[in-house]
Protein backbone atom coordinates (compact mmCIF):
# COMPACT_ATOMS: atom_id res chain seq x y z
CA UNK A 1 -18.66 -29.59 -9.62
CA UNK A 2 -22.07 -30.12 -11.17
CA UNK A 3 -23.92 -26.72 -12.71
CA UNK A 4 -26.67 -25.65 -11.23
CA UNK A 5 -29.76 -25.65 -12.97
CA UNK A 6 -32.79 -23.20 -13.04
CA UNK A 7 -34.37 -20.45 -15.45
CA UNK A 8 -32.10 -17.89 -16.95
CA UNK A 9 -34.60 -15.28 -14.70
CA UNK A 10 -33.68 -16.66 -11.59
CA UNK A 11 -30.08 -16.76 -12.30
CA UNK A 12 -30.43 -13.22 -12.98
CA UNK A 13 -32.05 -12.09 -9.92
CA UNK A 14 -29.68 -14.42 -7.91
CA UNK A 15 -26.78 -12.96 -9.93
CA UNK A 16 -28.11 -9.33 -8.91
CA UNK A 17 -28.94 -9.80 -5.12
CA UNK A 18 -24.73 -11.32 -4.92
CA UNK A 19 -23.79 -7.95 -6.45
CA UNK A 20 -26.25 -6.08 -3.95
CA UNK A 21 -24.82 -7.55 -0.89
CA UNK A 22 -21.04 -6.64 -2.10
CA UNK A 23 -22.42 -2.74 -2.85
CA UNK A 24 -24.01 -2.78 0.18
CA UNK A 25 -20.92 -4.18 2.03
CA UNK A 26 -18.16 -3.60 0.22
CA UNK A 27 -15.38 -4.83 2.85
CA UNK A 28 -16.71 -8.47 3.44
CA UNK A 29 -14.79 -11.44 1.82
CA UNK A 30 -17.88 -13.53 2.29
CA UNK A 31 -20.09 -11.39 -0.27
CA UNK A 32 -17.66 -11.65 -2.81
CA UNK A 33 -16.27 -14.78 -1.88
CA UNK A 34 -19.93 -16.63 -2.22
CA UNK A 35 -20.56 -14.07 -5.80
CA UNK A 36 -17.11 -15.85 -6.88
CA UNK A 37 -18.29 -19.26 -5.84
CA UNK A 38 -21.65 -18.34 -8.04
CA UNK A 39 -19.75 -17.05 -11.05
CA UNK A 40 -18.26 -20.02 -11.27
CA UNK A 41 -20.66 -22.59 -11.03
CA UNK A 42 -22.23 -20.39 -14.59
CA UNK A 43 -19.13 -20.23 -16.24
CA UNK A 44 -18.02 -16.46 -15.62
CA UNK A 45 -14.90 -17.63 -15.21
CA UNK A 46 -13.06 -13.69 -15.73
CA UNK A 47 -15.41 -12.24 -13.28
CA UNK A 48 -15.55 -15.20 -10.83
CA UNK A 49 -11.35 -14.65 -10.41
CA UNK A 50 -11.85 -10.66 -10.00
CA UNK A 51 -14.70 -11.79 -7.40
CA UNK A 52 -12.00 -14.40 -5.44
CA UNK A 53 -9.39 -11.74 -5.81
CA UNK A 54 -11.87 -9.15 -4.42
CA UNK A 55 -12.42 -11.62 -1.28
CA UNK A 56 -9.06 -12.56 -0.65
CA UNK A 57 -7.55 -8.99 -0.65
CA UNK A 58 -10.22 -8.29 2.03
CA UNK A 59 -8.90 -11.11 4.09
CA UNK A 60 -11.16 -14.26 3.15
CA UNK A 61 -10.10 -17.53 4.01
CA UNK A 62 -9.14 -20.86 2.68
CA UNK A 63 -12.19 -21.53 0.84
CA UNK A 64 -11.44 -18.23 -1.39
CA UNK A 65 -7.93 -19.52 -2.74
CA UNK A 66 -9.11 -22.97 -3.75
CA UNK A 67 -12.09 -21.40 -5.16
CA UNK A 68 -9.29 -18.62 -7.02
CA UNK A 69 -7.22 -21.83 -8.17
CA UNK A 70 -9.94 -23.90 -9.39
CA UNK A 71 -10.83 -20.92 -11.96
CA UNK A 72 -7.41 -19.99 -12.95
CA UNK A 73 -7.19 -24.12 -13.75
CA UNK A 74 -10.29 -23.90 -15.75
CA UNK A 75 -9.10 -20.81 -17.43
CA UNK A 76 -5.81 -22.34 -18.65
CA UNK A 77 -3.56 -21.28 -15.85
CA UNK A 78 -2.41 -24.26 -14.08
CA UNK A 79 0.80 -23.15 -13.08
CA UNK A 80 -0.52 -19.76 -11.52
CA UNK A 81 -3.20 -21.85 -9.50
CA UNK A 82 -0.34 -24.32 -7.73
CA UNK A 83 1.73 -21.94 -7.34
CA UNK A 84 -1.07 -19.38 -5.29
CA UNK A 85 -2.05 -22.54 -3.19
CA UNK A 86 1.64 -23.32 -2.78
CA UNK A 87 2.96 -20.12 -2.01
CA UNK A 88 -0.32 -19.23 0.55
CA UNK A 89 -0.28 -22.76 2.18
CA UNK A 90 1.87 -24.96 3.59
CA UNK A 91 2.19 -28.53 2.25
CA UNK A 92 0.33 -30.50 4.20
CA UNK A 93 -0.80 -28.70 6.84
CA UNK A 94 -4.32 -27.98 5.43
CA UNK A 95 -6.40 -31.26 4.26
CA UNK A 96 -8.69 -29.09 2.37
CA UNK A 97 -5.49 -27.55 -0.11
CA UNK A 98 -4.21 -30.71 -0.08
CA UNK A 99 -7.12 -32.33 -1.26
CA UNK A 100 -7.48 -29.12 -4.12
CA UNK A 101 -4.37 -29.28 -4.77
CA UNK A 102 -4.53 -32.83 -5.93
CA UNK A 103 -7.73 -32.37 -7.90
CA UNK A 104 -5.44 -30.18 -9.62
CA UNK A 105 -3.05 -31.74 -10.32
CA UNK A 106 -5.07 -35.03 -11.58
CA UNK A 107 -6.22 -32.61 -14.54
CA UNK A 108 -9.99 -32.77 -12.83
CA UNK A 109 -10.21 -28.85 -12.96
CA UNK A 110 -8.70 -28.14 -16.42
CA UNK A 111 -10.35 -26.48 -19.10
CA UNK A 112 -12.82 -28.91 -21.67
CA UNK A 113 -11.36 -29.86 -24.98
């Protein structure tokens, strides 16, 4: 996934309205599913996986445990990312995990040397 790019300022104030929305509604996946998503794209890979976890505990969908298993990959924990996508999702059945799943597995989400 290519990094965004853009001043540090805007990142910030970005980075502050995601946190708004999730304060302002605490129970919707989406806010903290799409404040994960944002995390991640800047490399805040701990608070990007509390920010998936957040989402998928308040029932988010698909997008939220690919997005959970792509930073536990980058964060060294390849086995813990199959193994969520595995144990939430049927193999085969959804051509968006399956298509994860073997980005994963081809090493394209793990960690730079």
């Amino acid at each position: 996934m290519a990094k965004p790019t853009g001043s540090t300022a805007n990142n910030d104030e970005i980075l502050a309205l995601y946190h708004e929305a999730t304060r302002l509604d605490p129970q919707n996946p989406e806010a903290f599913e799409s404040l994960a998503w944002f995390l991640d794209c800047h490399d805040l890979l701990d608070e990007a996986e509390r920010a998936f976890r957040n989402s998928i505990s308040l029932g988010a969908g698909v997008g939220a445990y690919i997005g959970l298993a792509r930073v536990l990959a980058q964060m060294g924990k390849k086995a813990e990312a199959i193994e969520l996508l595995e144990t939430n999702y049927a193999t085969g059945l959804d051509p968006e995990v399956e298509k994860a799943k073997t980005e994963l597995l081809s090493g394209e989400w793990d960690p730079p040397e």
